[in-house]
PDB file of N, CA and C in Angstrom:
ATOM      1  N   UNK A   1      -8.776 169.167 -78.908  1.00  0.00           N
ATOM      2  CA  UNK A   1      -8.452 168.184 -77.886  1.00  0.00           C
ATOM      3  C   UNK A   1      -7.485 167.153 -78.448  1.00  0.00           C
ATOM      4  N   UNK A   2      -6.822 166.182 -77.246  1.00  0.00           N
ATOM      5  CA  UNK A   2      -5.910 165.617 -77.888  1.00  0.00           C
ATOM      6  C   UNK A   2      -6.703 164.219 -77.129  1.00  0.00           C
ATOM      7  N   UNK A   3      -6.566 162.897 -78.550  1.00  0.00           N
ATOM      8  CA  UNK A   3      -7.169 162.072 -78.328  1.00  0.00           C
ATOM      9  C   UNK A   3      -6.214 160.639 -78.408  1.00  0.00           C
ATOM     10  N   UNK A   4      -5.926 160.190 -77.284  1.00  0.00           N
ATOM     11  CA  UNK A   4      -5.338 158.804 -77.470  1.00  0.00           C
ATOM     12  C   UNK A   4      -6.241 157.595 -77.888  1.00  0.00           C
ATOM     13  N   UNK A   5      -6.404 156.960 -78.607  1.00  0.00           N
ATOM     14  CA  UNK A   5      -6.667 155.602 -79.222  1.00  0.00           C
ATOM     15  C   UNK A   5      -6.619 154.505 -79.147  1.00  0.00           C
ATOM     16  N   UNK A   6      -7.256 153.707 -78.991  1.00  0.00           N
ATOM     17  CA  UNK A   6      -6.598 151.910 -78.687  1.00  0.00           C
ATOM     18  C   UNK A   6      -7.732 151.012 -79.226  1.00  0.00           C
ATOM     19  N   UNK A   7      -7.427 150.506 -80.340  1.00  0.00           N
ATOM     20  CA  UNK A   7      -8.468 149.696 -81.165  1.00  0.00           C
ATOM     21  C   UNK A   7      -7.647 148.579 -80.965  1.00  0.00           C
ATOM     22  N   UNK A   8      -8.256 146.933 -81.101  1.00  0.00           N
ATOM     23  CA  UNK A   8      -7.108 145.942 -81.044  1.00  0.00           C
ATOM     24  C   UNK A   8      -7.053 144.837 -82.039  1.00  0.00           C
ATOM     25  N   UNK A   9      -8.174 145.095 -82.731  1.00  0.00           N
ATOM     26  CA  UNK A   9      -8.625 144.227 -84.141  1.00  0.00           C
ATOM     27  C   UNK A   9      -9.110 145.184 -84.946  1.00  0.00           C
ATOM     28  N   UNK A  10      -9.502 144.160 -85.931  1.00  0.00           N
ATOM     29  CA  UNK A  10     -10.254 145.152 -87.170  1.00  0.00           C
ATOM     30  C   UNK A  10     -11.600 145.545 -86.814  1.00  0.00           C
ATOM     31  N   UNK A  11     -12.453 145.422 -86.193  1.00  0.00           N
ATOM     32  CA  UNK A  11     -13.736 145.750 -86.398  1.00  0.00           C
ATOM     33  C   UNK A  11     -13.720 146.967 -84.848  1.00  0.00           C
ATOM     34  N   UNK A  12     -12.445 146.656 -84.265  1.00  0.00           N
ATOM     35  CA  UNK A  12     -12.213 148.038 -83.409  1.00  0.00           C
ATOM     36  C   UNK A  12     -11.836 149.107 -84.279  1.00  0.00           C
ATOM     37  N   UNK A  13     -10.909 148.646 -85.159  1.00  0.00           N
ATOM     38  CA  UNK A  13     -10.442 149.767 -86.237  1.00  0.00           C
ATOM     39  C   UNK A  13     -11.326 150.435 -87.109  1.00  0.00           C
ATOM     40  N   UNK A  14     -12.562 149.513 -87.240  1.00  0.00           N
ATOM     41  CA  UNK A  14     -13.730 150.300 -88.382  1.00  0.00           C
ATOM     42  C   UNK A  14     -14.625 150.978 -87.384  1.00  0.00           C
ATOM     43  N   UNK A  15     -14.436 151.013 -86.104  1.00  0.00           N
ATOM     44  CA  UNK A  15     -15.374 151.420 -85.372  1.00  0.00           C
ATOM     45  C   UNK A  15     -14.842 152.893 -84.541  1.00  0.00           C
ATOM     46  N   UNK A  16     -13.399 153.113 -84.262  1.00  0.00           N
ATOM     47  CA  UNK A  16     -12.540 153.905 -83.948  1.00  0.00           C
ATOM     48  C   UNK A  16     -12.391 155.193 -85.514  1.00  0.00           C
ATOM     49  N   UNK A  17     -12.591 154.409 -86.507  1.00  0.00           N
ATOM     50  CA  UNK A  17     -11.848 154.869 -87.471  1.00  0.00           C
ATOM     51  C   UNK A  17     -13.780 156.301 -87.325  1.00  0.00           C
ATOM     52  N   UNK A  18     -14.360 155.590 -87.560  1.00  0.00           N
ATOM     53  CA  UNK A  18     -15.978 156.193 -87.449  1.00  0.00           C
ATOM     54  C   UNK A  18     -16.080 157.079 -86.154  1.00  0.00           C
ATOM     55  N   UNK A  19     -15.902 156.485 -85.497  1.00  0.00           N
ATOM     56  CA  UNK A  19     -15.634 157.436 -84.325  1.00  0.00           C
ATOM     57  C   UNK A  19     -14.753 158.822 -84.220  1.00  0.00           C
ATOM     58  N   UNK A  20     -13.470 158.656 -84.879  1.00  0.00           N
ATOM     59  CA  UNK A  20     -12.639 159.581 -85.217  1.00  0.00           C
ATOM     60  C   UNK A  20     -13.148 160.643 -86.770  1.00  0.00           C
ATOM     61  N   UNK A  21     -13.615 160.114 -87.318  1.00  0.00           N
ATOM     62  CA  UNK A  21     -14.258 161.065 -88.430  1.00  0.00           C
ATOM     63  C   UNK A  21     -15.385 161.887 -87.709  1.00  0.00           C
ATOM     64  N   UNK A  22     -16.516 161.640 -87.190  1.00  0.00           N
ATOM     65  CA  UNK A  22     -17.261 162.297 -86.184  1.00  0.00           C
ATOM     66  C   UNK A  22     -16.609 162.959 -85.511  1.00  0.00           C
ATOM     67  N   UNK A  23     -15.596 162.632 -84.607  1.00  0.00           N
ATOM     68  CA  UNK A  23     -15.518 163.838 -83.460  1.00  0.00           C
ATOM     69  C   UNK A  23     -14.363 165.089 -84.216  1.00  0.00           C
ATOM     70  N   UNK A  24     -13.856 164.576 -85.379  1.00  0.00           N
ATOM     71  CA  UNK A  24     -13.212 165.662 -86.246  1.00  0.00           C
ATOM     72  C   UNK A  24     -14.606 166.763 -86.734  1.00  0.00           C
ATOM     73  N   UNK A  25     -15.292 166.539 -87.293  1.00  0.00           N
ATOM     74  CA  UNK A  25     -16.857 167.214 -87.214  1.00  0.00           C
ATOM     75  C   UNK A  25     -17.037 168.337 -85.735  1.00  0.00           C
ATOM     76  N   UNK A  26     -17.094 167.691 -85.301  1.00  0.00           N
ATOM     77  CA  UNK A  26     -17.106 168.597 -83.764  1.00  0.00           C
ATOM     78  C   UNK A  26     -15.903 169.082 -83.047  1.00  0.00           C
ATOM     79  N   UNK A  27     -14.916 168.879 -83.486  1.00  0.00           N
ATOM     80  CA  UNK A  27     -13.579 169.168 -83.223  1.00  0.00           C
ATOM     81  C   UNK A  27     -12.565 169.423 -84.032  1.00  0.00           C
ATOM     82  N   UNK A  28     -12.664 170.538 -84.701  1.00  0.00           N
ATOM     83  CA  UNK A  28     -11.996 170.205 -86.241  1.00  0.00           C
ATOM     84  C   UNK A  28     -10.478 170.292 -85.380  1.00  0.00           C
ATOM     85  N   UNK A  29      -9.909 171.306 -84.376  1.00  0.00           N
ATOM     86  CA  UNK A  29      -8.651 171.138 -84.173  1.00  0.00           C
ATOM     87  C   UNK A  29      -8.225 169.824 -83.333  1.00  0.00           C
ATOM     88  N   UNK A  30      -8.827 168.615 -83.502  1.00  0.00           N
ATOM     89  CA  UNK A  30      -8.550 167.298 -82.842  1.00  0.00           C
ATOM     90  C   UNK A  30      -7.186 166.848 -83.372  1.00  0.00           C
ATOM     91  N   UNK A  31      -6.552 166.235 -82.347  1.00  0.00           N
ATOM     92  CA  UNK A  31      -5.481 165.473 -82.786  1.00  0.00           C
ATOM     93  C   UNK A  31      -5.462 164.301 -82.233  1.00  0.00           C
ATOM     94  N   UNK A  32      -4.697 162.981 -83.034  1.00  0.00           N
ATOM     95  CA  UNK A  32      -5.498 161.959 -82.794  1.00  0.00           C
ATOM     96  C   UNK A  32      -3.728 161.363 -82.715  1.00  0.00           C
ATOM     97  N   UNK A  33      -3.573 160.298 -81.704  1.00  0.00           N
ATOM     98  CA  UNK A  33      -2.528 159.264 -81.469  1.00  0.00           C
ATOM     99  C   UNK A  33      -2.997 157.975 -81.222  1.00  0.00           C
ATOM    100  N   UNK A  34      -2.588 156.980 -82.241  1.00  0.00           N
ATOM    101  CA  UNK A  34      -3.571 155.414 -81.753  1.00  0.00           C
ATOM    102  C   UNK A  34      -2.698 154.390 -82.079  1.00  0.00           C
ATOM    103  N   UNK A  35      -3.389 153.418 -81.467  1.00  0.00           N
ATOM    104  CA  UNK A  35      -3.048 151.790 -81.532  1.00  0.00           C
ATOM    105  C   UNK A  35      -4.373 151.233 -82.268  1.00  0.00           C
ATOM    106  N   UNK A  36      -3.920 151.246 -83.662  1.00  0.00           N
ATOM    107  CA  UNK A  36      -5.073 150.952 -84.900  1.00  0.00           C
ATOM    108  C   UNK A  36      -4.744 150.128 -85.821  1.00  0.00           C
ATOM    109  N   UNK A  37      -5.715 150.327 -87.101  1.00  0.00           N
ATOM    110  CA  UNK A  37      -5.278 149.551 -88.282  1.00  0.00           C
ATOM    111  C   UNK A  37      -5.359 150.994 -89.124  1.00  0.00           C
ATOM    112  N   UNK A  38      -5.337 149.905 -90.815  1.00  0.00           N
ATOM    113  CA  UNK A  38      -5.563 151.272 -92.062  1.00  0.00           C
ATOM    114  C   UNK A  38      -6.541 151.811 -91.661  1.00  0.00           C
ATOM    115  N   UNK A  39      -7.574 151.615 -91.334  1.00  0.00           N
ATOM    116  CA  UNK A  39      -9.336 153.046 -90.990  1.00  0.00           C
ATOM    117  C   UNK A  39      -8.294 153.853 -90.558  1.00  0.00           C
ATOM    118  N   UNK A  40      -8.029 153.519 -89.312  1.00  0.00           N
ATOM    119  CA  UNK A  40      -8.020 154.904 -88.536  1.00  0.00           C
ATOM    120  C   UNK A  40      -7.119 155.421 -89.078  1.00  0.00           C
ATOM    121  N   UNK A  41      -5.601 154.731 -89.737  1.00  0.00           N
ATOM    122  CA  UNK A  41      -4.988 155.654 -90.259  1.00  0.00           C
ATOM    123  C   UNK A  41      -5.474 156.671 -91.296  1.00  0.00           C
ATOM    124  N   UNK A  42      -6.095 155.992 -91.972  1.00  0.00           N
ATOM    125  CA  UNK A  42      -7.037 156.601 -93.282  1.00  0.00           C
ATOM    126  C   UNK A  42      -7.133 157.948 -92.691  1.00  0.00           C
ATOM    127  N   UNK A  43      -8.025 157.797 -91.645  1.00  0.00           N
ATOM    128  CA  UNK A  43      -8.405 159.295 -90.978  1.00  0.00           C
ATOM    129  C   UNK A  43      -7.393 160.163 -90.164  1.00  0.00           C
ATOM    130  N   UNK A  44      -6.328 159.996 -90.518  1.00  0.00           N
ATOM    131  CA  UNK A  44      -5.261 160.615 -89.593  1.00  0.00           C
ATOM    132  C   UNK A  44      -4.490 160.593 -88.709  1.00  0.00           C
ATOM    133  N   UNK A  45      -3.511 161.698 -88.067  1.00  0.00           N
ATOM    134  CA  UNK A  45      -3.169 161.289 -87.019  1.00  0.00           C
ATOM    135  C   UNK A  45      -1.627 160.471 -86.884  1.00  0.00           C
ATOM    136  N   UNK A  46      -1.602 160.288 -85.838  1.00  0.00           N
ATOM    137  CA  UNK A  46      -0.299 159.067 -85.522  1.00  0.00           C
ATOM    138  C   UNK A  46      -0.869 158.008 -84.884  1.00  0.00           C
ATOM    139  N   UNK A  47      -0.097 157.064 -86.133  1.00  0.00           N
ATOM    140  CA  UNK A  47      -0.297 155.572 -85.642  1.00  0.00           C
ATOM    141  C   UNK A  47       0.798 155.329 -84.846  1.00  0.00           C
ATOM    142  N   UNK A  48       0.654 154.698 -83.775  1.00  0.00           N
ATOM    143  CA  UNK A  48       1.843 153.897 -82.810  1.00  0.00           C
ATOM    144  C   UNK A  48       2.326 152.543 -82.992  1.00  0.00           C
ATOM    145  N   UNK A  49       0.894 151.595 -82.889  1.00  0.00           N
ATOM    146  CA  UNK A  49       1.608 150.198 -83.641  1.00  0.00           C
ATOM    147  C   UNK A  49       0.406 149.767 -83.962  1.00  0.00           C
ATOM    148  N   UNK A  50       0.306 148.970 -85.225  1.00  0.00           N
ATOM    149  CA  UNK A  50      -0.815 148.418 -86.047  1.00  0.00           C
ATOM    150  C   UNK A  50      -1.434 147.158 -85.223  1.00  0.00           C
ATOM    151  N   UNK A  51      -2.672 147.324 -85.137  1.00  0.00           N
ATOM    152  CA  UNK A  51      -3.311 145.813 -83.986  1.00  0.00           C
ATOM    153  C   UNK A  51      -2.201 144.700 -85.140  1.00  0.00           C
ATOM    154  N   UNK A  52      -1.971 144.567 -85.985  1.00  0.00           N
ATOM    155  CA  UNK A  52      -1.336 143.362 -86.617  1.00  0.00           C
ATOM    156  C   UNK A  52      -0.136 142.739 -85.560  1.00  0.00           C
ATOM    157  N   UNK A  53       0.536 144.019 -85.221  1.00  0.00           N
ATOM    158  CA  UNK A  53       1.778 143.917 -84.414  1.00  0.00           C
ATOM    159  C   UNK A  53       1.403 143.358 -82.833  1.00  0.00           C
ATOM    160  N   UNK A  54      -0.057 143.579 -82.569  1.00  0.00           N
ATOM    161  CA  UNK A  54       0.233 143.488 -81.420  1.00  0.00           C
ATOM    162  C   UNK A  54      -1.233 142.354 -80.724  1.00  0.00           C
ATOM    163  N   UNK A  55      -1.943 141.976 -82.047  1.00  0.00           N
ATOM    164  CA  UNK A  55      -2.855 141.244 -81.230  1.00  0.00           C
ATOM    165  C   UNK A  55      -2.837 139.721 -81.342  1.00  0.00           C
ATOM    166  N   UNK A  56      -3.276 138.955 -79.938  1.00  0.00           N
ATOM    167  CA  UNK A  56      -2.823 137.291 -80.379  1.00  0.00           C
ATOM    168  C   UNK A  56      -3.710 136.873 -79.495  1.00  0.00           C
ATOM    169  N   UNK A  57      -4.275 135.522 -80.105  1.00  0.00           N
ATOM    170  CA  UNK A  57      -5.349 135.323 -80.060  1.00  0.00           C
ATOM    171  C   UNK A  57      -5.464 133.288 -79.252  1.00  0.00           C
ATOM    172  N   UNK A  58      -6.044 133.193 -78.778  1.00  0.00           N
ATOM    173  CA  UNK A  58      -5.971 131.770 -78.398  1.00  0.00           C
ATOM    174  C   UNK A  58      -5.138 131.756 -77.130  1.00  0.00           C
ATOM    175  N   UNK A  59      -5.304 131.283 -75.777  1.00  0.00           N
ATOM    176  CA  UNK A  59      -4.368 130.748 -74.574  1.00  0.00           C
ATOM    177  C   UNK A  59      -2.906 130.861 -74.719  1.00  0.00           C
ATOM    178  N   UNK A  60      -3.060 129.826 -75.873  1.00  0.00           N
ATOM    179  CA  UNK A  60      -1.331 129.575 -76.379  1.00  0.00           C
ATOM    180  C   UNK A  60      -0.297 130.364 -76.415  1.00  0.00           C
ATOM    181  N   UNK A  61      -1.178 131.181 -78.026  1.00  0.00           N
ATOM    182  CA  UNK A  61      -0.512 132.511 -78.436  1.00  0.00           C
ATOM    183  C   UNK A  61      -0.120 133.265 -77.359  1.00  0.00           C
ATOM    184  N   UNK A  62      -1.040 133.596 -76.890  1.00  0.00           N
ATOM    185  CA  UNK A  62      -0.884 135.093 -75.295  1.00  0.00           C
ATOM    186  C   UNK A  62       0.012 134.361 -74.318  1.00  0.00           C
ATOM    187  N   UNK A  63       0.377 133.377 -74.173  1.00  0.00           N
ATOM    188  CA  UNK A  63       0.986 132.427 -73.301  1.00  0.00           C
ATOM    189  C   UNK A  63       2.844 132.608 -73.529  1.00  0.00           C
ATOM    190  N   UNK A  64       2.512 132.460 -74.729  1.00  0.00           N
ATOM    191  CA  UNK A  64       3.597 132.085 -75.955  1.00  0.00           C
ATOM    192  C   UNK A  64       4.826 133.550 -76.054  1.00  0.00           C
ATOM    193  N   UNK A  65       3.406 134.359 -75.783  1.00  0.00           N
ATOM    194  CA  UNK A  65       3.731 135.970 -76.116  1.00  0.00           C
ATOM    195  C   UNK A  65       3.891 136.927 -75.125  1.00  0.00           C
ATOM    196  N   UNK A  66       4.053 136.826 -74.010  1.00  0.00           N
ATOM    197  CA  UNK A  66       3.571 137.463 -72.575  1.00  0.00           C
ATOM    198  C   UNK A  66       4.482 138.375 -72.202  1.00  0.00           C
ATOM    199  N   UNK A  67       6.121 137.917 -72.664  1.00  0.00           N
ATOM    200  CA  UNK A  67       6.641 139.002 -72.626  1.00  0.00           C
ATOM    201  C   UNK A  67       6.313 140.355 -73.560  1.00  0.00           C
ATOM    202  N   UNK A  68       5.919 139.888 -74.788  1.00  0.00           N
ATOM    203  CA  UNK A  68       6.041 140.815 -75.494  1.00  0.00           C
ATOM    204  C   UNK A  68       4.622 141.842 -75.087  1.00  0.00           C
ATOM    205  N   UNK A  69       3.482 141.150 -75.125  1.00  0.00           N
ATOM    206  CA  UNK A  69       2.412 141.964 -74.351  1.00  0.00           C
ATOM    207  C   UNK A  69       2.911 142.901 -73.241  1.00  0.00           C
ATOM    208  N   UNK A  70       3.558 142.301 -71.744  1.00  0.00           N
ATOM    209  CA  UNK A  70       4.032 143.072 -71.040  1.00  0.00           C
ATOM    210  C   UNK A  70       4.607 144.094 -71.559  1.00  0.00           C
ATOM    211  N   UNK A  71       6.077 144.074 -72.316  1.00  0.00           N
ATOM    212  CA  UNK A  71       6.535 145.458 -72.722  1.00  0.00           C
ATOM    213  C   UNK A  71       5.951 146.305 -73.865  1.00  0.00           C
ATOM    214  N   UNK A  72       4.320 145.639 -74.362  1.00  0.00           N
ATOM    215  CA  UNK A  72       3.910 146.615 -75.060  1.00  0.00           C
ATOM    216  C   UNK A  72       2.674 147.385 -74.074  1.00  0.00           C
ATOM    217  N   UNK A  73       2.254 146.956 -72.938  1.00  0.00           N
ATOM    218  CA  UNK A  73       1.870 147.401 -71.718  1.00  0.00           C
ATOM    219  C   UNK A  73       2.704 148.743 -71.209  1.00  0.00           C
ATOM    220  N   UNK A  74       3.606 148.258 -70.818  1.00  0.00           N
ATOM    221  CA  UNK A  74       4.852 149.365 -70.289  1.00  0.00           C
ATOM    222  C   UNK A  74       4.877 150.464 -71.342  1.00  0.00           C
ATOM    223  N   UNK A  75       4.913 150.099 -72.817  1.00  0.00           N
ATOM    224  CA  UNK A  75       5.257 151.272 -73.799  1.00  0.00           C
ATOM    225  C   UNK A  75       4.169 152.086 -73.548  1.00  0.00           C
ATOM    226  N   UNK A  76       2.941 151.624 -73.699  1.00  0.00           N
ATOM    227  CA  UNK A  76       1.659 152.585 -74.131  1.00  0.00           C
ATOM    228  C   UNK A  76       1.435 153.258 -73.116  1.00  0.00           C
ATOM    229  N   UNK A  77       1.647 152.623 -71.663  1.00  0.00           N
ATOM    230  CA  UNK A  77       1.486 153.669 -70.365  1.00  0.00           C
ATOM    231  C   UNK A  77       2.548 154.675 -70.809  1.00  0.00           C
ATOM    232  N   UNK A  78       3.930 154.137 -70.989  1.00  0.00           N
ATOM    233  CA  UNK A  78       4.571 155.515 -70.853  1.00  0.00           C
ATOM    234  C   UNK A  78       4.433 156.792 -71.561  1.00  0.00           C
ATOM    235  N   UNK A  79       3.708 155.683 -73.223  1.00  0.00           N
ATOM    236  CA  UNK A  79       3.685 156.576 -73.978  1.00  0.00           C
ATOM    237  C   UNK A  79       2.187 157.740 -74.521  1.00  0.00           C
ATOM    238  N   UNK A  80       1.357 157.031 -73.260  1.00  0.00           N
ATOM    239  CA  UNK A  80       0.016 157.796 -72.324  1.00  0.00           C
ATOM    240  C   UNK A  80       0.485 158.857 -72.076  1.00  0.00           C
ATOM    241  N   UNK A  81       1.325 158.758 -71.042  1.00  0.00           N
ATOM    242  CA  UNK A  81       1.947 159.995 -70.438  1.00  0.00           C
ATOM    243  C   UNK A  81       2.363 160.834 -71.137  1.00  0.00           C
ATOM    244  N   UNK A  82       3.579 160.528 -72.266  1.00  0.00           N
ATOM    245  CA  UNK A  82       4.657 161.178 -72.503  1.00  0.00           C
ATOM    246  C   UNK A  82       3.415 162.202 -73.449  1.00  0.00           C
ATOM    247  N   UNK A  83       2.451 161.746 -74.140  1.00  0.00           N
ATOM    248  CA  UNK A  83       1.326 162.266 -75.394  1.00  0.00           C
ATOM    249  C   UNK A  83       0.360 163.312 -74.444  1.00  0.00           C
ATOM    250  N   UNK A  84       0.023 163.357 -73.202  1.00  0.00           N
ATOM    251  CA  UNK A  84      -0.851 163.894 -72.144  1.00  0.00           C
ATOM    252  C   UNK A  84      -2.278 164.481 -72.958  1.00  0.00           C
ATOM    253  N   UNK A  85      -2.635 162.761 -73.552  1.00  0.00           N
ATOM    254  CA  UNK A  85      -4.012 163.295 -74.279  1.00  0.00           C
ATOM    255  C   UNK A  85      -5.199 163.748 -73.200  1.00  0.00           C
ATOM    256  N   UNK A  86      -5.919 164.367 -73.843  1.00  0.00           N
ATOM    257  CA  UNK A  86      -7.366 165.208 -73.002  1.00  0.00           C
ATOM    258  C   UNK A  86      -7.813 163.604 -72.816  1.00  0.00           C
ATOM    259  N   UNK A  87      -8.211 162.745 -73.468  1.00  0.00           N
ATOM    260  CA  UNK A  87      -9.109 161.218 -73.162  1.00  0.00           C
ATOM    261  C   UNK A  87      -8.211 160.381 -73.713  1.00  0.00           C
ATOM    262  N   UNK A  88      -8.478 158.890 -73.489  1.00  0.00           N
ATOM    263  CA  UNK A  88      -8.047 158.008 -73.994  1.00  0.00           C
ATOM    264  C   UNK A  88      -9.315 156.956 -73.614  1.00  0.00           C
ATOM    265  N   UNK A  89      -9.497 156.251 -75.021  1.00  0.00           N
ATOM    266  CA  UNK A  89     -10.523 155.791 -75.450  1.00  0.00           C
ATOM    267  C   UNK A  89     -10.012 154.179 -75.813  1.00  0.00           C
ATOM    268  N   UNK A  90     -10.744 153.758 -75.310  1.00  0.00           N
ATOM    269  CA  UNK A  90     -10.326 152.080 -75.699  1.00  0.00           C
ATOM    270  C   UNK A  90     -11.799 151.682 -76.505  1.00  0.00           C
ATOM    271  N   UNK A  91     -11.659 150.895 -77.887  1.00  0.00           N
ATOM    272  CA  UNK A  91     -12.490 150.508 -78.302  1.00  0.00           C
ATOM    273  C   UNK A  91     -12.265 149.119 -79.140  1.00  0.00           C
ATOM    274  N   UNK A  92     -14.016 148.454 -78.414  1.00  0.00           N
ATOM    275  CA  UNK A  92     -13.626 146.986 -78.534  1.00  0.00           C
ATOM    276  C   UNK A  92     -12.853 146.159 -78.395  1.00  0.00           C
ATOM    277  N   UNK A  93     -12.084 146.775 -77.108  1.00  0.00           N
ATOM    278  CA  UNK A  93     -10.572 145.754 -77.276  1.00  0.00           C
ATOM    279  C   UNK A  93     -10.435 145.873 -75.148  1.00  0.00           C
ATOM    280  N   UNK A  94     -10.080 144.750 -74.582  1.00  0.00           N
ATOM    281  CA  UNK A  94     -10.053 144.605 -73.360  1.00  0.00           C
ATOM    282  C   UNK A  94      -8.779 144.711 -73.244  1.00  0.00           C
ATOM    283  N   UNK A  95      -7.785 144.831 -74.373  1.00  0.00           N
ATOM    284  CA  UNK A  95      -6.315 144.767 -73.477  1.00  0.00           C
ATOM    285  C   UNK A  95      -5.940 146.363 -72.979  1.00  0.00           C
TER     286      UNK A  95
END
């Protein structure tokens, strides 16, 4: 199966990264595409952009940053599509 990813901090990333070692166990031909940190890279796969790049925190920040959120919105839908994973999994992360 093909698995899209979306962790948005670190403790999404240690939790994705665990998640992705397990379902390799039950899926050895899994392929994995994410929005992570080092875990998940650790465990494979393609990284798209590191939560470093893309998470901000406080009113301000997100305020501050809105364009850039928006067109990283626009990327990941398109790039949903363009990947046509079997699931896409969001963990610990509301964006």
């Amino acid at each position: 199966m093909k698995y899209y990813i979306i962790a948005g901090e670190a403790s999404g990333d240690l939790h994705a990264a665990n998640l992705m070692k397990a379902l390799k166990k039950h899926d050895p031909m899994a392929h994995f595409r994410y929005w992570g940190g080092d875990k998940m890279q650790a465990e494979g796969g393609q990284l798209v952009r590191h939560y470093r790049q893309t998470a901000y925190m406080g009113v301000f920040e997100v305020l501050a940053n809105l364009g850039k959120i928006a067109r990283n919105f626009k990327f990941c839908r398109a790039d949903i599509v363009k990947y046509d994973p079997d699931v896409v999994i969001l963990v610990d992360y509301a964006g």
